[in-house]
PDB file of N, CA and C in Angstrom:
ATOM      1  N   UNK A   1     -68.303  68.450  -6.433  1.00  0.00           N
ATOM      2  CA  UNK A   1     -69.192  69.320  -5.690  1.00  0.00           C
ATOM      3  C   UNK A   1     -70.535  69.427  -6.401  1.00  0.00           C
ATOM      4  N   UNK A   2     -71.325  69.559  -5.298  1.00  0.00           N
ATOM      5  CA  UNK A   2     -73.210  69.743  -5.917  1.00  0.00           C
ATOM      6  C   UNK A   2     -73.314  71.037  -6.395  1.00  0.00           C
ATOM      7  N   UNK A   3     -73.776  71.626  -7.395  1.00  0.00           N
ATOM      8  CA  UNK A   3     -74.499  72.922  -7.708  1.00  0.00           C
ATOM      9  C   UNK A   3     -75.523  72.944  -8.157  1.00  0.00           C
ATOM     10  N   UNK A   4     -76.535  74.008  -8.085  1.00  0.00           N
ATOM     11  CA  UNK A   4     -77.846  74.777  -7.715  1.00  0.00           C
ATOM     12  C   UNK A   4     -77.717  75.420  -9.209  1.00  0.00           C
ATOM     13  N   UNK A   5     -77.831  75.414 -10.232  1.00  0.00           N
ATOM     14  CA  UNK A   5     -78.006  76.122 -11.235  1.00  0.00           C
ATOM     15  C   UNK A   5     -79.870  76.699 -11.323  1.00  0.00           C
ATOM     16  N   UNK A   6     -79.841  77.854 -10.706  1.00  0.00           N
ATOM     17  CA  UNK A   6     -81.284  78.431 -10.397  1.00  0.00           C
ATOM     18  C   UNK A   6     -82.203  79.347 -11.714  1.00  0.00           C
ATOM     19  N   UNK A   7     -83.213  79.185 -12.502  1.00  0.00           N
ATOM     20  CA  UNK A   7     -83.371  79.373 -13.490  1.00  0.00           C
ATOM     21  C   UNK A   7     -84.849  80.407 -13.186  1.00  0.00           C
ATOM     22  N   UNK A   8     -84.135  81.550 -14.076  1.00  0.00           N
ATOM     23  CA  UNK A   8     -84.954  83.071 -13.575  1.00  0.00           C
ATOM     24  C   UNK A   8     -85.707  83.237 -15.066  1.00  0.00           C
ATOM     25  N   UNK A   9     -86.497  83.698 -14.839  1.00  0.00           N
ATOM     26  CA  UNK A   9     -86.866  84.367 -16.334  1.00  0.00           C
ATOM     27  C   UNK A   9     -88.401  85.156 -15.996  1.00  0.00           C
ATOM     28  N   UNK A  10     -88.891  86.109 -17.108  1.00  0.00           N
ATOM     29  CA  UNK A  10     -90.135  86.698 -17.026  1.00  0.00           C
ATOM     30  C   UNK A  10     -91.409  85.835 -17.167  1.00  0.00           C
ATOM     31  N   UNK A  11     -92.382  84.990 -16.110  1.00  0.00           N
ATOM     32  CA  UNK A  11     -93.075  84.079 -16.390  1.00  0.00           C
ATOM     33  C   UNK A  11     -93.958  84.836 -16.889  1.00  0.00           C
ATOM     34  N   UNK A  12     -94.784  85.678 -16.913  1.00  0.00           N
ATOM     35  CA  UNK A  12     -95.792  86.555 -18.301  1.00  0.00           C
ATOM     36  C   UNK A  12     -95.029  85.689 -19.844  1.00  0.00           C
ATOM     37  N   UNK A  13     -93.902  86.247 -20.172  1.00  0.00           N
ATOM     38  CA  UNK A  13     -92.948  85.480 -21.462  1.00  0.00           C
ATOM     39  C   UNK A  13     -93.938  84.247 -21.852  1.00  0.00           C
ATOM     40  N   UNK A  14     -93.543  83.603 -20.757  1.00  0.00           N
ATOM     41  CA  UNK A  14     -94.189  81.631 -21.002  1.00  0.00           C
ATOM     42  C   UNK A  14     -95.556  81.866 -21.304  1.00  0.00           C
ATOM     43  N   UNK A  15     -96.278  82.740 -20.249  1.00  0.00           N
ATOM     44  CA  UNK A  15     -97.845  82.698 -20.010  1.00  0.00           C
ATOM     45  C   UNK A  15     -98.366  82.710 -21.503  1.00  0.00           C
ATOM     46  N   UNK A  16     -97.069  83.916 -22.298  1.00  0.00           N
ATOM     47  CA  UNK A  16     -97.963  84.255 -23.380  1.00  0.00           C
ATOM     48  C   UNK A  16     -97.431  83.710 -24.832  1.00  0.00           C
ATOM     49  N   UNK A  17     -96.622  82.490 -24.538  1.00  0.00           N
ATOM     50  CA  UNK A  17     -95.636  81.901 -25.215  1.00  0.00           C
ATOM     51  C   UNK A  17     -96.439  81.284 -26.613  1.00  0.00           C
ATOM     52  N   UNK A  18     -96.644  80.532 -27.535  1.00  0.00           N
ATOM     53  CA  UNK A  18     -97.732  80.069 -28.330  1.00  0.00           C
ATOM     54  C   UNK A  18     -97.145  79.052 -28.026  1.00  0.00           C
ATOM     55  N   UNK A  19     -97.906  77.437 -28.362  1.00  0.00           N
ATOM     56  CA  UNK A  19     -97.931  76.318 -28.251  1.00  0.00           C
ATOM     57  C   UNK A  19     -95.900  76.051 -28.737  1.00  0.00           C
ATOM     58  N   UNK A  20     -95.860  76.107 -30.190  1.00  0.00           N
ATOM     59  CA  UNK A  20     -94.680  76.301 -30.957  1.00  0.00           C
ATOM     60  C   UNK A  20     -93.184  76.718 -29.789  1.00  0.00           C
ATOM     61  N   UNK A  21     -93.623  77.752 -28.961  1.00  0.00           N
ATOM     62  CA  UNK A  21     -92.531  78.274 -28.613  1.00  0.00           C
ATOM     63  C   UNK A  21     -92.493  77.462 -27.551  1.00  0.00           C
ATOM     64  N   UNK A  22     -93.399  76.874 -26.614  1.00  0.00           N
ATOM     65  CA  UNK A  22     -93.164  76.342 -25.310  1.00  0.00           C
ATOM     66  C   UNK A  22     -92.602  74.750 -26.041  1.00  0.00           C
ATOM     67  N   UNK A  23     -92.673  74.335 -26.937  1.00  0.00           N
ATOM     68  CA  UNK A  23     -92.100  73.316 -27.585  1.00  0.00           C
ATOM     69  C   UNK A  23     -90.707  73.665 -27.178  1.00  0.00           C
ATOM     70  N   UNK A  24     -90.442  74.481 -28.542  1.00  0.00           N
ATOM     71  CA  UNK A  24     -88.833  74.891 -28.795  1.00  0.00           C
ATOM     72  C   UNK A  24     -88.279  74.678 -27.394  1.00  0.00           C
ATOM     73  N   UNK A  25     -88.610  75.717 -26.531  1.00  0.00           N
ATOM     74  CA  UNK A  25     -88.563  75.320 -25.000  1.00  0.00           C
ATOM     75  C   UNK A  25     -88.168  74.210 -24.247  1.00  0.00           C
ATOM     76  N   UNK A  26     -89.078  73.278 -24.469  1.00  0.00           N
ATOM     77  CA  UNK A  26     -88.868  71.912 -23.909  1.00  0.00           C
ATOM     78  C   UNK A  26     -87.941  71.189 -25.075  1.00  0.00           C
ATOM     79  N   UNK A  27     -87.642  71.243 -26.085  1.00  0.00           N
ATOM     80  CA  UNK A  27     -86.659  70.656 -27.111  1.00  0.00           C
ATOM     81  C   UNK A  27     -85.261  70.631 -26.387  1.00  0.00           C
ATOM     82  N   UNK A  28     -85.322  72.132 -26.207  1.00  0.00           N
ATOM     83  CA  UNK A  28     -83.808  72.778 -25.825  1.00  0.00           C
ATOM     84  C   UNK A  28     -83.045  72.025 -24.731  1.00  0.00           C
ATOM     85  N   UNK A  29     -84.502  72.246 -23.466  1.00  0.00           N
ATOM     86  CA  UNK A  29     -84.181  71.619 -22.121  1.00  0.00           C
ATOM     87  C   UNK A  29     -83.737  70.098 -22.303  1.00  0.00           C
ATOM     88  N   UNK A  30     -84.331  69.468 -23.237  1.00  0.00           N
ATOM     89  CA  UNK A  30     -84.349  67.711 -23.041  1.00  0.00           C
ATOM     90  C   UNK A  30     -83.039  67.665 -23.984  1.00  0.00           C
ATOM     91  N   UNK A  31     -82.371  68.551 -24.561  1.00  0.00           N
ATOM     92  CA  UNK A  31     -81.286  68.345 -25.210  1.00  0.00           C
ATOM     93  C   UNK A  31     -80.362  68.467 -23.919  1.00  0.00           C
ATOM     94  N   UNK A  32     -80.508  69.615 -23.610  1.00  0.00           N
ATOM     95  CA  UNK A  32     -79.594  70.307 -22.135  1.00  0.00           C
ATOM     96  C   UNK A  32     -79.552  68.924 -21.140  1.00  0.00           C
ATOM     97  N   UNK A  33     -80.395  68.653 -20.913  1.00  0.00           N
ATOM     98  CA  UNK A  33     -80.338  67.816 -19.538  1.00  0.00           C
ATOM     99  C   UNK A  33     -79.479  66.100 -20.621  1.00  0.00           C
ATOM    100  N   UNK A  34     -80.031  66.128 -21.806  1.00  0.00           N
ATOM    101  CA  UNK A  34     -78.884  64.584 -22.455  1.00  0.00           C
ATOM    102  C   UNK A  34     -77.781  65.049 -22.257  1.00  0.00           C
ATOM    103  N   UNK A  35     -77.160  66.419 -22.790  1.00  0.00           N
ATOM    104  CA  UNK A  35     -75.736  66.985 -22.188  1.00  0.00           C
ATOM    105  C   UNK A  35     -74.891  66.220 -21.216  1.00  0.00           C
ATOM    106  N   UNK A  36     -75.656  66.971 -20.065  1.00  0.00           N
ATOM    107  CA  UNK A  36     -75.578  67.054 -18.996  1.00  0.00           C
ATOM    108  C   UNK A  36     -75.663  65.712 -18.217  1.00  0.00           C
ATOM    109  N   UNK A  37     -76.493  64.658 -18.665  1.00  0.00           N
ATOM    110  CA  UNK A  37     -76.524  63.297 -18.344  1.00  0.00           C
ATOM    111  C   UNK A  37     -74.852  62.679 -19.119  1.00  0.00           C
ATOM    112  N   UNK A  38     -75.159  63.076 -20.398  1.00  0.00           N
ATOM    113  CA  UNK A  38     -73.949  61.904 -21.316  1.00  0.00           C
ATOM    114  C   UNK A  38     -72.164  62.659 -20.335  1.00  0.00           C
ATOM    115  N   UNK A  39     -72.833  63.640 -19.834  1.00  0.00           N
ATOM    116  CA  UNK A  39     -71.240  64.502 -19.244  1.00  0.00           C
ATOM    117  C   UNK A  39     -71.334  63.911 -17.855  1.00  0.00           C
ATOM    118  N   UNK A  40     -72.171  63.367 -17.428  1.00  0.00           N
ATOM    119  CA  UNK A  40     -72.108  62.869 -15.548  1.00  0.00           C
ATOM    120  C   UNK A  40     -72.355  63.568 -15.290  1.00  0.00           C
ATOM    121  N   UNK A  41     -72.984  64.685 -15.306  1.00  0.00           N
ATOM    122  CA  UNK A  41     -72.991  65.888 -14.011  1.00  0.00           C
ATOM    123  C   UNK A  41     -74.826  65.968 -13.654  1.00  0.00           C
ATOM    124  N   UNK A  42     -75.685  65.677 -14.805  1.00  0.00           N
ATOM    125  CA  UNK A  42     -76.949  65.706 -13.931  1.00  0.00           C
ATOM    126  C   UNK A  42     -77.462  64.858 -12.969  1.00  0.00           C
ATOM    127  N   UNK A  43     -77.851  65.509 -12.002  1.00  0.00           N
ATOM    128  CA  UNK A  43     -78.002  64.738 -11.005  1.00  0.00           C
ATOM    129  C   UNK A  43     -79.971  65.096 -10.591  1.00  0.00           C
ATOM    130  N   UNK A  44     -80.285  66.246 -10.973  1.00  0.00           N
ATOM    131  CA  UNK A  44     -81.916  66.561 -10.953  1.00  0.00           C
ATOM    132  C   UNK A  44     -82.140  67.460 -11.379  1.00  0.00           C
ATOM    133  N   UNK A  45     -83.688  67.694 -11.864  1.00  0.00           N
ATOM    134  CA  UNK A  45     -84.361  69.346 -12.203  1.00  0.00           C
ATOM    135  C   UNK A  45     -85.436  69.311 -12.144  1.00  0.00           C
ATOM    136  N   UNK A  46     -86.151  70.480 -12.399  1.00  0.00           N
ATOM    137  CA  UNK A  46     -87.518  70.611 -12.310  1.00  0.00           C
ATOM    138  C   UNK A  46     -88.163  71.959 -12.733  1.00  0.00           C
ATOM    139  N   UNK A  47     -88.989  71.813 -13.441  1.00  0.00           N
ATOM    140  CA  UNK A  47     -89.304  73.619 -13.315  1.00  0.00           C
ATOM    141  C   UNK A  47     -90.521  73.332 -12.760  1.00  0.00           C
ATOM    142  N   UNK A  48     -90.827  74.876 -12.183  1.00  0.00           N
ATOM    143  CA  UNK A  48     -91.807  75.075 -10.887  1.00  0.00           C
ATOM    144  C   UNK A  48     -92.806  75.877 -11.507  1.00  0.00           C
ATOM    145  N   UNK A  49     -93.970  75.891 -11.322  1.00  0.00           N
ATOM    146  CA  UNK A  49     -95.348  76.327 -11.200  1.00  0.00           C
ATOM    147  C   UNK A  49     -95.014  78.113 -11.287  1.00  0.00           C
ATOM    148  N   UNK A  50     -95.952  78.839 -11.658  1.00  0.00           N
ATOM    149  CA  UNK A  50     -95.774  80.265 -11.895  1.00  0.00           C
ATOM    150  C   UNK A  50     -95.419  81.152 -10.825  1.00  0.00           C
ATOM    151  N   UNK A  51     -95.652  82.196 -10.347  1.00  0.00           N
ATOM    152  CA  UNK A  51     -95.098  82.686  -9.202  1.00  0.00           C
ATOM    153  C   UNK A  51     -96.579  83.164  -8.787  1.00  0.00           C
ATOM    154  N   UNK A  52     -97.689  82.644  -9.533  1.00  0.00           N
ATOM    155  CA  UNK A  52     -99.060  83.381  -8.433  1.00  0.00           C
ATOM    156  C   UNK A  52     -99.406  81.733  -7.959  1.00  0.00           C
ATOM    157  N   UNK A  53     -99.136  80.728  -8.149  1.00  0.00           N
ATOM    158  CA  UNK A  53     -98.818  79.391  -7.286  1.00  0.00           C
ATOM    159  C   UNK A  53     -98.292  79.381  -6.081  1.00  0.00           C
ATOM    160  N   UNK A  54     -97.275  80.337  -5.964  1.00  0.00           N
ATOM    161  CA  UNK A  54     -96.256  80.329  -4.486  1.00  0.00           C
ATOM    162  C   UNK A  54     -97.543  81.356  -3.588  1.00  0.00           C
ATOM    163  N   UNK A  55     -96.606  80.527  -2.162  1.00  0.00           N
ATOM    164  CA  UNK A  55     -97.297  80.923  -1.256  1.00  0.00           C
ATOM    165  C   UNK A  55     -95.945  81.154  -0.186  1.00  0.00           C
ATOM    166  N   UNK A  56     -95.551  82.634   0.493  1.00  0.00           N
ATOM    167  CA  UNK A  56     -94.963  82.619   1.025  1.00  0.00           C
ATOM    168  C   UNK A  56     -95.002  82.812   2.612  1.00  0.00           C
ATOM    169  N   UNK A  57     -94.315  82.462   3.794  1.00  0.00           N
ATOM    170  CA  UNK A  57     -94.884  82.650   4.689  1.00  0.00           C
ATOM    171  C   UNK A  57     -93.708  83.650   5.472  1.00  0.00           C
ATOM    172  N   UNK A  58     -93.804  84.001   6.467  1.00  0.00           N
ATOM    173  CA  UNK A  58     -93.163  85.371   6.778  1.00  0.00           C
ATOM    174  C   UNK A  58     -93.177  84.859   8.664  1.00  0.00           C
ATOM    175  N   UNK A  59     -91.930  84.476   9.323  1.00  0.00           N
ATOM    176  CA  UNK A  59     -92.287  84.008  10.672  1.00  0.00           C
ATOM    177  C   UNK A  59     -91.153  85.329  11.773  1.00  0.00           C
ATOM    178  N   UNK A  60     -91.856  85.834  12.587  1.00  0.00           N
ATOM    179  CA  UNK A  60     -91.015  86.761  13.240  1.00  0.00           C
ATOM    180  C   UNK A  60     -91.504  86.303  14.785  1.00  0.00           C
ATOM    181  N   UNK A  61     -91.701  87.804  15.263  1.00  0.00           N
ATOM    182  CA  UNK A  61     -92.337  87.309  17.165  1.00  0.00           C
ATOM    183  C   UNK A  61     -93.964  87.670  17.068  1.00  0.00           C
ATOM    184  N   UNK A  62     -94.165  86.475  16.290  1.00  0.00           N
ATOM    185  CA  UNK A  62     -96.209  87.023  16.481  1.00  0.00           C
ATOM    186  C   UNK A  62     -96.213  85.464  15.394  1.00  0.00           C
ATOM    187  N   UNK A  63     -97.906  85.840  15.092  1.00  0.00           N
ATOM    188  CA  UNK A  63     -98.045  84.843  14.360  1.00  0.00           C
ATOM    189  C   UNK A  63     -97.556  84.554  12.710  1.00  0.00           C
ATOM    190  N   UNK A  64     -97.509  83.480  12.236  1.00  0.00           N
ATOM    191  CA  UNK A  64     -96.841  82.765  11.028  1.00  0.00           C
ATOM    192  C   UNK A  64     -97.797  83.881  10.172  1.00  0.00           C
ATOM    193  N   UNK A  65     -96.935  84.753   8.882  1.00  0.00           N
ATOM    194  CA  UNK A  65     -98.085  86.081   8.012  1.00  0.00           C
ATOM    195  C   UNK A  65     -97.885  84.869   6.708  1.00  0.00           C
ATOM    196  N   UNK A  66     -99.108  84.602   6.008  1.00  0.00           N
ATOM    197  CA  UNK A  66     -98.887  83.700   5.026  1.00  0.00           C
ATOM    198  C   UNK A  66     -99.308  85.000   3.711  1.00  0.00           C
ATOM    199  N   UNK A  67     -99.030  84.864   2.718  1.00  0.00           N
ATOM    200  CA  UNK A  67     -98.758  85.647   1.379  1.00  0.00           C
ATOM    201  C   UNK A  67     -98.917  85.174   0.292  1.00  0.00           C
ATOM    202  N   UNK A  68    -100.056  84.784  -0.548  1.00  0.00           N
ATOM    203  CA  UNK A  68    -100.439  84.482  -1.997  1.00  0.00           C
ATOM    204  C   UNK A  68     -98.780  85.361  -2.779  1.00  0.00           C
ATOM    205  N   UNK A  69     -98.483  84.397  -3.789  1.00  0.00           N
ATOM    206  CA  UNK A  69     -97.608  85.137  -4.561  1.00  0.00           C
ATOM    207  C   UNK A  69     -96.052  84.998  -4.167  1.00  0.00           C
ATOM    208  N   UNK A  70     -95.071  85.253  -4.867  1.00  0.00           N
ATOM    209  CA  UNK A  70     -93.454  84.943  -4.677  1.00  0.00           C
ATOM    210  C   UNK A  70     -93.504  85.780  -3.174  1.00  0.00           C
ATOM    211  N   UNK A  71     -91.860  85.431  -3.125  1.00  0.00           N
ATOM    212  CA  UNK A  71     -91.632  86.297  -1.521  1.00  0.00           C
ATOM    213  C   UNK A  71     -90.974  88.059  -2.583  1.00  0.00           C
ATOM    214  N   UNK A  72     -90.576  87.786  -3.354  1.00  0.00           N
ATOM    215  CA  UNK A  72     -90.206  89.403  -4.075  1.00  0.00           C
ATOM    216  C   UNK A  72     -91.100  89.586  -5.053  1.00  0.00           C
ATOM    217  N   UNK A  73     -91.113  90.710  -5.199  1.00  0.00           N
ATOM    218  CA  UNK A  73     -91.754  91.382  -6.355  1.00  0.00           C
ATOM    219  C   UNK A  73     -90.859  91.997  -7.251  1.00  0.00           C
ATOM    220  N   UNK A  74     -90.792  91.077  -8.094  1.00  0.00           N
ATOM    221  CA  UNK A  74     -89.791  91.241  -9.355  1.00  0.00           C
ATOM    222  C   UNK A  74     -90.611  90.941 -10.739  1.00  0.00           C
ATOM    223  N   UNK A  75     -89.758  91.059 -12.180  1.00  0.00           N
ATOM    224  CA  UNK A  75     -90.422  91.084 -13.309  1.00  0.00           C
ATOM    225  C   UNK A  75     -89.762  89.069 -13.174  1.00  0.00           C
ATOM    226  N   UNK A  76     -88.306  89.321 -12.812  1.00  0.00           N
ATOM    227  CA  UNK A  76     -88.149  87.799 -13.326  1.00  0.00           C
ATOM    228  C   UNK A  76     -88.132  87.029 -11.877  1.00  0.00           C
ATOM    229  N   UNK A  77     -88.524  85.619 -12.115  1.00  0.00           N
ATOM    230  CA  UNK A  77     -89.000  84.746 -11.233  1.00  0.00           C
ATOM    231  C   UNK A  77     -88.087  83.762 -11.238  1.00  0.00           C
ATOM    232  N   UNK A  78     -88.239  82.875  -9.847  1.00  0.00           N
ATOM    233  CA  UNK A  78     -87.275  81.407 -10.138  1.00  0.00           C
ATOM    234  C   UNK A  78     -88.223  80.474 -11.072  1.00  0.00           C
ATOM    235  N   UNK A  79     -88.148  79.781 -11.693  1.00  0.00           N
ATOM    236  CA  UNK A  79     -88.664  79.275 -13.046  1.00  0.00           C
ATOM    237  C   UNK A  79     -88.728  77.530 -12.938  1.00  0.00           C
ATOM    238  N   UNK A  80     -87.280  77.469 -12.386  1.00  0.00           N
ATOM    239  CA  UNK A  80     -86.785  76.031 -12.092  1.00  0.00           C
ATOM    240  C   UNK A  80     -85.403  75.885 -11.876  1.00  0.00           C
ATOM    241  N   UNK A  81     -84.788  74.978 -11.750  1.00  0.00           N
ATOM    242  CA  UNK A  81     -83.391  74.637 -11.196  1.00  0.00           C
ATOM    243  C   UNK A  81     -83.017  72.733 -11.939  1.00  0.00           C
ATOM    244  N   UNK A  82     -81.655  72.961 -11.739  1.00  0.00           N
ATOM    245  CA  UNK A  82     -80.906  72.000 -12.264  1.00  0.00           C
ATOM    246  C   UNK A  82     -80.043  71.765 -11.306  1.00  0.00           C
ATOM    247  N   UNK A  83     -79.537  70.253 -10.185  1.00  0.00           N
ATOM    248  CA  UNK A  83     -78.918  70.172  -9.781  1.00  0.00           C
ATOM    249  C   UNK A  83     -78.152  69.352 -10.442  1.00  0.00           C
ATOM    250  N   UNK A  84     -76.638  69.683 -10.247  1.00  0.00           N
ATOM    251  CA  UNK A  84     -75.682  69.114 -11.095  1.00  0.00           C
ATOM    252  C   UNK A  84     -74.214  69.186 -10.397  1.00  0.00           C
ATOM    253  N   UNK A  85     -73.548  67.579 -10.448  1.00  0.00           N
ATOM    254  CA  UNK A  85     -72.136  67.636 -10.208  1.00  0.00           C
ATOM    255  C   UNK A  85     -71.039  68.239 -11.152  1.00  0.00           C
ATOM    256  N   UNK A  86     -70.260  68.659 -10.489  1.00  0.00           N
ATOM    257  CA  UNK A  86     -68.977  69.480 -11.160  1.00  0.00           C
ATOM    258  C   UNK A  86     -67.322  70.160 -10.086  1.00  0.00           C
ATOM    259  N   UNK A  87     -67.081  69.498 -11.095  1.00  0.00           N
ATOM    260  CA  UNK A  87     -65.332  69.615 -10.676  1.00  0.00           C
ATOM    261  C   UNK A  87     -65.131  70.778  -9.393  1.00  0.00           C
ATOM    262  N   UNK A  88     -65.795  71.670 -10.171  1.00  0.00           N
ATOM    263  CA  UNK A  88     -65.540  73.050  -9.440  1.00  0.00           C
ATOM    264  C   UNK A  88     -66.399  74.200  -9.852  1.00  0.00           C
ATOM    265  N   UNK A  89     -66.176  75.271  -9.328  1.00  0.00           N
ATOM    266  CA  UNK A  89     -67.230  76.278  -9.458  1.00  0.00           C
ATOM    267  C   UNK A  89     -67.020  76.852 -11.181  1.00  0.00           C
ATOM    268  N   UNK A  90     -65.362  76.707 -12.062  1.00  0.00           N
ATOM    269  CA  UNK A  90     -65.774  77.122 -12.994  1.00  0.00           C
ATOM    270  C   UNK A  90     -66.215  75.782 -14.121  1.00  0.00           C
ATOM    271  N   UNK A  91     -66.086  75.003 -13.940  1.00  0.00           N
ATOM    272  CA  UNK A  91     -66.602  73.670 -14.723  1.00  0.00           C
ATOM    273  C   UNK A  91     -68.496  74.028 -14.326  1.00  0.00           C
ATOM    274  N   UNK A  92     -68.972  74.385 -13.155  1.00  0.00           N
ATOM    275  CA  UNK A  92     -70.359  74.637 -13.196  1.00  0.00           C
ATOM    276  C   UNK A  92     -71.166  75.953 -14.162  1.00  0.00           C
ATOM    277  N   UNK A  93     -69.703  76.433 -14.170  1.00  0.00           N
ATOM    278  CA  UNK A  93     -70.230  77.624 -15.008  1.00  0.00           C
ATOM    279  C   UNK A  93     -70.110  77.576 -16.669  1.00  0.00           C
ATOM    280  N   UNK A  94     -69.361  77.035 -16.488  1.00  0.00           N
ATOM    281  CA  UNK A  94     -68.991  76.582 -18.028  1.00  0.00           C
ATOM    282  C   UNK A  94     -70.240  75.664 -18.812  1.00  0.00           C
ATOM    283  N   UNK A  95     -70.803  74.638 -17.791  1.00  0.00           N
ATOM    284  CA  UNK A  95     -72.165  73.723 -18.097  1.00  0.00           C
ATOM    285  C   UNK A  95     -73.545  74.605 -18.011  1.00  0.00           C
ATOM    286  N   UNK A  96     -73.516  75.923 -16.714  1.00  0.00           N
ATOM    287  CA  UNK A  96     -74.676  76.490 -16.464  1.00  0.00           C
ATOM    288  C   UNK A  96     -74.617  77.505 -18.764  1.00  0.00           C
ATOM    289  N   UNK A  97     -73.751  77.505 -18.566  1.00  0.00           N
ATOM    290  CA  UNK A  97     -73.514  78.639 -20.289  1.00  0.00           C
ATOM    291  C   UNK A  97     -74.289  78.182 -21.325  1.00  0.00           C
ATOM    292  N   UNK A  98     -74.273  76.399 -21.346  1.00  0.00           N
ATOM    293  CA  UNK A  98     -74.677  76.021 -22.540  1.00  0.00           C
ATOM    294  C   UNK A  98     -76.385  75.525 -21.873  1.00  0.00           C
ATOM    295  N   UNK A  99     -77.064  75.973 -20.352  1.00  0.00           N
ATOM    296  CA  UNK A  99     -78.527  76.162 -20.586  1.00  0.00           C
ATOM    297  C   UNK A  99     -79.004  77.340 -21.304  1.00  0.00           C
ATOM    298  N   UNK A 100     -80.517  76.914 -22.142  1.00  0.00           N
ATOM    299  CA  UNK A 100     -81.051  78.018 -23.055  1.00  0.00           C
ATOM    300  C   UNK A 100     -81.944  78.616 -22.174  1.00  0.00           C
ATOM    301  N   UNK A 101     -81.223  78.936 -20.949  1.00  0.00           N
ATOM    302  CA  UNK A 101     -82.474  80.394 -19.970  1.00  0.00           C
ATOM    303  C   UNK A 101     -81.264  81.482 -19.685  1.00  0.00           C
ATOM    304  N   UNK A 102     -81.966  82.744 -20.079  1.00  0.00           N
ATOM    305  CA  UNK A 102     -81.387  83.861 -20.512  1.00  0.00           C
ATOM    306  C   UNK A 102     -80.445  84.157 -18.410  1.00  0.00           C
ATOM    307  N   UNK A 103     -81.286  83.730 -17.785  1.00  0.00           N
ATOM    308  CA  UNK A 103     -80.633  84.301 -16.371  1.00  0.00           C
ATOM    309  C   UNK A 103     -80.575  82.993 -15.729  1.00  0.00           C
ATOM    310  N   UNK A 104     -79.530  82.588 -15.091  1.00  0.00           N
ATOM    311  CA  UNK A 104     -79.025  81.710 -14.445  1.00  0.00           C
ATOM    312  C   UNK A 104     -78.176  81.934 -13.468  1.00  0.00           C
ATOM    313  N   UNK A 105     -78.600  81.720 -11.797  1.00  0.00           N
ATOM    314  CA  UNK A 105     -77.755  81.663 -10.931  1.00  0.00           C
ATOM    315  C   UNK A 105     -76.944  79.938 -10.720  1.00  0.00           C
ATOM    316  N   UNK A 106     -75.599  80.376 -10.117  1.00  0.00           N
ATOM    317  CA  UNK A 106     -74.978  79.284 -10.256  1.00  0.00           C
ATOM    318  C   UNK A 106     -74.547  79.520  -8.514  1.00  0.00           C
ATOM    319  N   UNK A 107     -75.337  78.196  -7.674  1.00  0.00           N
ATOM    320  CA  UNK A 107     -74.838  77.960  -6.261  1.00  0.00           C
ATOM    321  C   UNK A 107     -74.408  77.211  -5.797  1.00  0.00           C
ATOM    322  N   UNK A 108     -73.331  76.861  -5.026  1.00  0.00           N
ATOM    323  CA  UNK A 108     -73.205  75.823  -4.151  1.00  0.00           C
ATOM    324  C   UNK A 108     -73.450  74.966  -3.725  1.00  0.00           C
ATOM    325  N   UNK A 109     -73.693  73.771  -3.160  1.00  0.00           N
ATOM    326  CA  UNK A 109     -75.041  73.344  -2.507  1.00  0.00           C
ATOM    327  C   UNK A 109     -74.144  72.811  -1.353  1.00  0.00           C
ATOM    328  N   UNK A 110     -74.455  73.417  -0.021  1.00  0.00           N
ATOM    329  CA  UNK A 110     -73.185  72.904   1.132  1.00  0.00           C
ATOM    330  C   UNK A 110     -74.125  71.666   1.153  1.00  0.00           C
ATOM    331  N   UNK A 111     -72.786  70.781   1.504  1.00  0.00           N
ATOM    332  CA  UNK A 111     -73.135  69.528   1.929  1.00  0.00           C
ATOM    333  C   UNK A 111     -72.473  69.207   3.155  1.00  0.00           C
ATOM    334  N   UNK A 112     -73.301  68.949   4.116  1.00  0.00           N
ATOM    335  CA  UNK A 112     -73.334  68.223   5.743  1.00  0.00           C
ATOM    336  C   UNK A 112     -72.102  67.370   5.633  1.00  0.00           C
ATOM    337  N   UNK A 113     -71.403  67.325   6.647  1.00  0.00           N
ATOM    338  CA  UNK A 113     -70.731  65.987   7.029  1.00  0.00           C
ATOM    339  C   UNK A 113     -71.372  65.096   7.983  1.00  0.00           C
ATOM    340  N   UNK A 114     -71.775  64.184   8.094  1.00  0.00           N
ATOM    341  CA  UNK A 114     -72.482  63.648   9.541  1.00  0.00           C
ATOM    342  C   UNK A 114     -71.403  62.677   9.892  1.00  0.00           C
TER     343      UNK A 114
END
């Protein structure tokens, strides 16, 4: 099965991170993702742009409301994501444990039959 390992954290943190720490940072990740490669299970990732980058749009019975900024107003943000194969939901959790981001959602990813 596919999972969504969704990666939250306080982007101010990064903004104000020093050169040194956004290293450590990327050390961690490129270790995480060899893991995760030498184990079969990575399959993609990415981290995403800050949350004053997003642009959200809002569609009801009128016109499309577009919105500078995330769709919530929260301290922590989606950050980036890791898609990754795994046995089952606790084998995903067991792999989401050993990423170095303090909040991690772990999802599903339905997959279509056609």
């Amino acid at each position: 099965m596919k999972y969504a390992l969704l990666l939250y954290g306080d982007a101010k943190q990064w903004q104000e991170a020093t050169p040194e720490q956004q290293e450590e940072s990327f050390a961690l990740h490129t270790a995480y993702t060899r893991m995760l490669t030498e184990r079969g299970a990575y399959l993609t990732g990415e981290a995403l742009e800050g949350p004053s980058a997003a642009v959200s749009l809002r569609k009801g019975e009128g016109p499309v409301v577009r919105t500078d900024g995330p769709f919530a107003e929260t301290v922590e943000h989606l950050g980036g994501f890791y898609l990754i194969e795994a046995r089952d939901l606790d084998e995903a959790i067991e792999l989401a444990k050993a990423c170095p981001e303090p909040i991690i959602e772990v999802r599903p990813v339905v997959e279509y039959q056609e």
